[in-house]
C-alpha atoms as a PDB file:
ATOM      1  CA  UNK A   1     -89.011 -70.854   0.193  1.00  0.00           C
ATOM      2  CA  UNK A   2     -89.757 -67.133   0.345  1.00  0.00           C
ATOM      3  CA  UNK A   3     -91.004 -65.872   3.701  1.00  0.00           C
ATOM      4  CA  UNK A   4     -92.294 -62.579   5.429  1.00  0.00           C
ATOM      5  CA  UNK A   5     -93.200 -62.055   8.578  1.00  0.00           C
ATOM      6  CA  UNK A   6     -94.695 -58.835   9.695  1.00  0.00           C
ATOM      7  CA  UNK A   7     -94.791 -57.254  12.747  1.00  0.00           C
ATOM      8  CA  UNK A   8     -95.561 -53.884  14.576  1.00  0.00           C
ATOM      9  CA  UNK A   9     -98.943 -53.686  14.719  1.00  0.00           C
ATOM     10  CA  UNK A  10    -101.426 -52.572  17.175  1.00  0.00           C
ATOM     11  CA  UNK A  11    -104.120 -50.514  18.706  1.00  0.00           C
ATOM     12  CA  UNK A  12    -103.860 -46.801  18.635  1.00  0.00           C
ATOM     13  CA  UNK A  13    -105.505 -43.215  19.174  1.00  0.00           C
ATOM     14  CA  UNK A  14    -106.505 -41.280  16.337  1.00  0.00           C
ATOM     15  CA  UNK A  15    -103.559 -39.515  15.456  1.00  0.00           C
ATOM     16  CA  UNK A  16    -100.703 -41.851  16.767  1.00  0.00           C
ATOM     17  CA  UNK A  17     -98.664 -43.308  14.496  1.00  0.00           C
ATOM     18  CA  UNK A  18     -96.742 -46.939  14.342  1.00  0.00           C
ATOM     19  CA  UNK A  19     -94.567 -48.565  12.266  1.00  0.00           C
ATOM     20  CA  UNK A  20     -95.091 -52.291  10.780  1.00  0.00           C
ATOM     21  CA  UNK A  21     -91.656 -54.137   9.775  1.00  0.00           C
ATOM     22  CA  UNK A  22     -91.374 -57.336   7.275  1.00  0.00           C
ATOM     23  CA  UNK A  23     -88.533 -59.709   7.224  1.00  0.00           C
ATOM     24  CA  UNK A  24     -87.766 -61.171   4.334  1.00  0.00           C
ATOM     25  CA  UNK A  25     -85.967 -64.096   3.424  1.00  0.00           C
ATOM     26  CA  UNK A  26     -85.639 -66.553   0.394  1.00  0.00           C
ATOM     27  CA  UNK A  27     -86.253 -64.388  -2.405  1.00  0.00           C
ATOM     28  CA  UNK A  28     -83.626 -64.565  -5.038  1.00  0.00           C
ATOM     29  CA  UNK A  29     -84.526 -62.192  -7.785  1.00  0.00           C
ATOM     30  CA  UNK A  30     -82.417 -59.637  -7.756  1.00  0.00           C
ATOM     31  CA  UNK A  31     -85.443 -57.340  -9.295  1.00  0.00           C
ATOM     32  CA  UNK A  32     -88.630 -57.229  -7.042  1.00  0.00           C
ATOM     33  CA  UNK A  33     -91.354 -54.901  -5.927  1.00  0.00           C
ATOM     34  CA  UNK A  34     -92.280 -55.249  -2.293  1.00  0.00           C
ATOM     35  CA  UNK A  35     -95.337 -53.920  -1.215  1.00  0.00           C
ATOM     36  CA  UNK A  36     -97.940 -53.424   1.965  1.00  0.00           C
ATOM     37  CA  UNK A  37    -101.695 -54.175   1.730  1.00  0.00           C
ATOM     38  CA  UNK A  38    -104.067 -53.643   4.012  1.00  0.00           C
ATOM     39  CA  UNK A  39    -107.936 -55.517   4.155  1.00  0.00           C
ATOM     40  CA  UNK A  40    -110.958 -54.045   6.477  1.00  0.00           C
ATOM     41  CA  UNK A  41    -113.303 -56.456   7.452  1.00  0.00           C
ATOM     42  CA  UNK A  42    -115.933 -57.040   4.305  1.00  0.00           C
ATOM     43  CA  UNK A  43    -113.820 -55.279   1.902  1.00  0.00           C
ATOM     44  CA  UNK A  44    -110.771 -56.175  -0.969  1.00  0.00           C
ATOM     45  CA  UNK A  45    -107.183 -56.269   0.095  1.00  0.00           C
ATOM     46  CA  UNK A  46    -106.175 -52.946  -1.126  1.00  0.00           C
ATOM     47  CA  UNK A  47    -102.625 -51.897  -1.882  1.00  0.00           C
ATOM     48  CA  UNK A  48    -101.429 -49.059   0.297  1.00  0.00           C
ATOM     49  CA  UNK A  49     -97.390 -48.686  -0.924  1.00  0.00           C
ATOM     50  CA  UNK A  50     -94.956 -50.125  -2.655  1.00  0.00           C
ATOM     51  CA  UNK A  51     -91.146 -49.783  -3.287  1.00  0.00           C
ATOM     52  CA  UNK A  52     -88.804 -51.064  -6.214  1.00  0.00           C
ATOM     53  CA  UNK A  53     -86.004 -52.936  -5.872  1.00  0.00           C
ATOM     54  CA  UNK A  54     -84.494 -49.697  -7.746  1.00  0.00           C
ATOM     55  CA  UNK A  55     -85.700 -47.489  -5.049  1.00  0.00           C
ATOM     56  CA  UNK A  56     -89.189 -45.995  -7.091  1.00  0.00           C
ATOM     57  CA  UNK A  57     -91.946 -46.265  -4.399  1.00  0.00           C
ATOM     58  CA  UNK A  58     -96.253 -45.476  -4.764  1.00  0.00           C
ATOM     59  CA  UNK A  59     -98.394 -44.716  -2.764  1.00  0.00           C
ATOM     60  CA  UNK A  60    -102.004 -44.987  -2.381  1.00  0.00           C
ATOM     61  CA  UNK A  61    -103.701 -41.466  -2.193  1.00  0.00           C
ATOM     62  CA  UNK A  62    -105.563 -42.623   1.024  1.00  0.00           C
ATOM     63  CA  UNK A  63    -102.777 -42.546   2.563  1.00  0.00           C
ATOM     64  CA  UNK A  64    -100.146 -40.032   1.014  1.00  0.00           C
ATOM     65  CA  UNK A  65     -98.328 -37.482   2.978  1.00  0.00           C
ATOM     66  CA  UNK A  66     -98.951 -39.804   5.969  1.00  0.00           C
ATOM     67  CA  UNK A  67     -97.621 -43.500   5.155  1.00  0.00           C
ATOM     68  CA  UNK A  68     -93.697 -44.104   4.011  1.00  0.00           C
ATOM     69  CA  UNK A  69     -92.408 -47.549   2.995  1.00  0.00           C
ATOM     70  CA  UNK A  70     -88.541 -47.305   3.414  1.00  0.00           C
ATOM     71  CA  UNK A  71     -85.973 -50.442   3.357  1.00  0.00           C
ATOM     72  CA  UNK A  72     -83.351 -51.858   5.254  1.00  0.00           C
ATOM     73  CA  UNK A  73     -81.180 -54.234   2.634  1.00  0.00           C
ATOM     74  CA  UNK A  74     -78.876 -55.299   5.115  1.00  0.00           C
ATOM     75  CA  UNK A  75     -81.394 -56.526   7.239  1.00  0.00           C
ATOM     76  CA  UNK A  76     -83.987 -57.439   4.392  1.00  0.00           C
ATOM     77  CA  UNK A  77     -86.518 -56.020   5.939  1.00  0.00           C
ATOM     78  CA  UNK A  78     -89.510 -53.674   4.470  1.00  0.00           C
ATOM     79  CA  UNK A  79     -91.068 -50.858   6.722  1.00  0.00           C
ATOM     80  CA  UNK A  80     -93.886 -48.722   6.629  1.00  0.00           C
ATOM     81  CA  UNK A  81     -94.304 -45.931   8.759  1.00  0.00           C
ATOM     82  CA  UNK A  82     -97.545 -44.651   9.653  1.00  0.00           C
ATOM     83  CA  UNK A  83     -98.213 -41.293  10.971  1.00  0.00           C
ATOM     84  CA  UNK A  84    -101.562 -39.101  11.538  1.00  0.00           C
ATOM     85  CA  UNK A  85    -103.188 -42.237  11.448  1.00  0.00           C
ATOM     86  CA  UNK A  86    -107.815 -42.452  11.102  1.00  0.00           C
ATOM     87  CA  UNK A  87    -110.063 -44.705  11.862  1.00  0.00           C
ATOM     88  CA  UNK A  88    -110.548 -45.755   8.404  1.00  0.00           C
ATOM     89  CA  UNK A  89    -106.688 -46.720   8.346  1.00  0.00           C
ATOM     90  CA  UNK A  90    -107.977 -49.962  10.707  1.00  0.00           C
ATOM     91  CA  UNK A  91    -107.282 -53.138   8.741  1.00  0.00           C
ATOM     92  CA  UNK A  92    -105.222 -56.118   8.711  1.00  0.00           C
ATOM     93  CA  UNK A  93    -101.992 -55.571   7.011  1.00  0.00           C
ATOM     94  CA  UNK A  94     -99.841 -57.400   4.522  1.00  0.00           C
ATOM     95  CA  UNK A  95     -96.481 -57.671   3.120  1.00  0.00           C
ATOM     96  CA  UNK A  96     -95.708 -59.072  -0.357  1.00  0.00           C
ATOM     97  CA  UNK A  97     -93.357 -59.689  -3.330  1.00  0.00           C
ATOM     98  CA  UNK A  98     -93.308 -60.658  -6.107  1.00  0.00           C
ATOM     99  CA  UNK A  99     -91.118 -60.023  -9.667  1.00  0.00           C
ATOM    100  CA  UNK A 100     -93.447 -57.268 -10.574  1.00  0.00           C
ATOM    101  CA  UNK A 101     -95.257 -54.147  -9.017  1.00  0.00           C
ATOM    102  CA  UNK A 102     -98.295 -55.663 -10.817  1.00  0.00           C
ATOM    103  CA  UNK A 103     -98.097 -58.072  -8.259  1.00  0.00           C
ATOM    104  CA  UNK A 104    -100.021 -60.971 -10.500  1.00  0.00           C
ATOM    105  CA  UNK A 105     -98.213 -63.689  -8.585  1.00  0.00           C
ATOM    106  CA  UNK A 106     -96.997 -62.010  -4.734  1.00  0.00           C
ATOM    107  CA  UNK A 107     -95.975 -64.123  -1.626  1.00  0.00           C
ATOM    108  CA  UNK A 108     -97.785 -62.855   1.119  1.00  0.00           C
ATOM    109  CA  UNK A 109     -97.206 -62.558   4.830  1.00  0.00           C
ATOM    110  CA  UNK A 110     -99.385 -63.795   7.771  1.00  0.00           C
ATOM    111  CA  UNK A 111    -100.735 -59.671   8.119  1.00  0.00           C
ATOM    112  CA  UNK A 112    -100.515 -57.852  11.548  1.00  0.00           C
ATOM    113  CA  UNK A 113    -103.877 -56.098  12.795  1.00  0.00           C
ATOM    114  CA  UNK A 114    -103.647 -52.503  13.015  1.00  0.00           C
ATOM    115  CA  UNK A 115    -106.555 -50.808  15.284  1.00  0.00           C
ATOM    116  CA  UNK A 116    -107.267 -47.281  15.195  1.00  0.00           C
ATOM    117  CA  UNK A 117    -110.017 -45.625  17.406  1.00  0.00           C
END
């Protein structure tokens, strides 16, 4: 069974920065997109970046020039790093994966709570 756990999330200041990690495990495609999401309260789960298993990553323009997803394959883990972050970046965040960066069909983690005031 796939699974992702997230973690690194948190309160911060206007401005701060954090960075969420996913560890992932029981995926055997050897082609994937990984992704974060992110859902406010009230509003759609939004994508926010994604990387390629061939290293091509996107970004949502909310967030360019701040966010960067990165990789770890050794440790099969997916980061995003958050800098200069606003109020409007507070949300619950998600991991996924799935085959394609369409994400029709994505396995998603629990989400860790980021806070920004």
């Amino acid at each position: 069974d796939v699974q992702l756990v997230e973690s690194g999330g948190g309160s911060v200041q206007a401005g701060g920065s954090l960075r969420l990690s996913c560890a992932a495990s029981g995926y055997t495609y050897s082609s994937y997109c990984m992704a974060w999401f992110r859902q406010a309260p009230g509003k759609e789960r939004d994508r926010v970046a994604a990387r390629h298993s061939d290293g091509n990553t996107g970004y949502a323009d909310s967030v360019k020039g701040r966010f960067t997803i990165s990789q770890d394959n050794a440790k099969n883990t997916l980061y995003l790093q958050m800098n200069s972050l606003k109020p409007e970046d507070t949300a619950m965040y998600y991991c996924a994966i799935d085959h394609w960066c369409t994400f029709p069909r994505p396995n998603w983690g629990q989400g860790t709570q980021v806070t920004v005031s």
